[in-house]
C-alpha atoms as a PDB file:
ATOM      1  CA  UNK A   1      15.246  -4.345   4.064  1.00  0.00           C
ATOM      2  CA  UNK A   2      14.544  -1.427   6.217  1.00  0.00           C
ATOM      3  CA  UNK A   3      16.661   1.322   4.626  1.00  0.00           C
ATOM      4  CA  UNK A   4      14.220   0.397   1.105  1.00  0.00           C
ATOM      5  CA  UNK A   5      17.312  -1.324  -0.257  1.00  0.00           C
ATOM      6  CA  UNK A   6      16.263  -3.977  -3.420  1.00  0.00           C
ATOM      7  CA  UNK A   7      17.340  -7.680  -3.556  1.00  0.00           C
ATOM      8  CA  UNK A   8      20.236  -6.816  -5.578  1.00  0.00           C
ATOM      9  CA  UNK A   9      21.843  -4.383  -3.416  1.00  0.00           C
ATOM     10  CA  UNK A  10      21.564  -5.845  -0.525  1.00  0.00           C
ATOM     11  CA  UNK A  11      23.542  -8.985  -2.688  1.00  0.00           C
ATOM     12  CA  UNK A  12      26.113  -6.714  -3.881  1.00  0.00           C
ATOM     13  CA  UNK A  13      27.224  -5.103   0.063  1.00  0.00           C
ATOM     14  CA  UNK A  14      26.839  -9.130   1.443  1.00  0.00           C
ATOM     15  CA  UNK A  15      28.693 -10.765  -1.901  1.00  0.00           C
ATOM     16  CA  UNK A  16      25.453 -13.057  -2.132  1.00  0.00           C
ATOM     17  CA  UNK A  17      23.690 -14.162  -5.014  1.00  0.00           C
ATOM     18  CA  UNK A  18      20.357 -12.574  -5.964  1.00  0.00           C
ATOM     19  CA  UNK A  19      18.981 -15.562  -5.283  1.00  0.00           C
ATOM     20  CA  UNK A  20      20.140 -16.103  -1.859  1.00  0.00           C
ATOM     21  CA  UNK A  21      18.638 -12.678  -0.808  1.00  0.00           C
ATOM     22  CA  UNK A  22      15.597 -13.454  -2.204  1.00  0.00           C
ATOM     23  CA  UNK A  23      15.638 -16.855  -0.478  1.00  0.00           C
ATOM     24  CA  UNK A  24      16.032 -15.090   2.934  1.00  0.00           C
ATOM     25  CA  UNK A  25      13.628 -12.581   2.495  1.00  0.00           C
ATOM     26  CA  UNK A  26      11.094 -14.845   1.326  1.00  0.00           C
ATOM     27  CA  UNK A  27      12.024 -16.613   4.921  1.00  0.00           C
ATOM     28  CA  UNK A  28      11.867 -13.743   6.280  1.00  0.00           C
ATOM     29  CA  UNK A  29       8.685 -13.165   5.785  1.00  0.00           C
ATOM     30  CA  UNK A  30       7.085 -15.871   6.435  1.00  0.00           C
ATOM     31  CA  UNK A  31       8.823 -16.351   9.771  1.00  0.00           C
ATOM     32  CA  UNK A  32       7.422 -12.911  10.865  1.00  0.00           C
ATOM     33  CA  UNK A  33       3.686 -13.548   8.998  1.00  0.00           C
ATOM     34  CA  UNK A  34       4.728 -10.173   7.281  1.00  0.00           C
ATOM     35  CA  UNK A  35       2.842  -9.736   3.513  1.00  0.00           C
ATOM     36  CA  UNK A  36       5.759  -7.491   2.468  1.00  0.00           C
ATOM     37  CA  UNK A  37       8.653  -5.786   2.913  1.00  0.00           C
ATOM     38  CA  UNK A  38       7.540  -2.810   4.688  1.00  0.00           C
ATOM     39  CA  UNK A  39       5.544  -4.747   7.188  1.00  0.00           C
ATOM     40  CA  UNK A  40       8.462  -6.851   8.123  1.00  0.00           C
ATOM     41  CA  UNK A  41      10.585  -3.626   8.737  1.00  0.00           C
ATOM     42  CA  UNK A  42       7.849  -2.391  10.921  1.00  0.00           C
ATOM     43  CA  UNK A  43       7.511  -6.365  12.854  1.00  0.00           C
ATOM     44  CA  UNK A  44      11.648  -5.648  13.630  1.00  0.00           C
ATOM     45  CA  UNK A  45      10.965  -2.211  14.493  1.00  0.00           C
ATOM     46  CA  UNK A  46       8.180  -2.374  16.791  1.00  0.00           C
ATOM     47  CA  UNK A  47       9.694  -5.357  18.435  1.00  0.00           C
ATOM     48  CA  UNK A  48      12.915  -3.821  19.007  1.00  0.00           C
ATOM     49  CA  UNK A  49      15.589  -5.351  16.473  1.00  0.00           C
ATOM     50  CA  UNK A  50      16.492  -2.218  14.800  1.00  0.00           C
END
C-alpha cells in the first residue's frame, strides 16, 4: 500500500486473489480508522512500521 501499488499488483507479487487484497485492505483500514489508502500509509509510517 505504501509504494502506491493497486489491489491487483499487490495480488500478483503475493499469488492472492484480487479479492483477498481487497479483503485485507478493507481490514486494514478499518483497524487503523484510516479513510484511505494514503492515510493508512501515513498511520504505519508515523507509528513506526515502515
Amino acid at each position: 500500500i505504501a509504494r502506491g501499488l493497486s489491489n491487483q499488483e499487490i495480488a500478483d507479487q503475493l499469488y492472492l486473489s484480487n479479492g483477498t487484497i481487497r479483503n485485507y485492505v478493507t481490514n486494514i483500514l478499518s483497524k487503523l480508522d484510516a479513510g484511505n489508502r494514503t492515510e493508512a500509509a501515513n498511520i504505519a509510517k508515523e507509528s513506526g512500521w515502515l
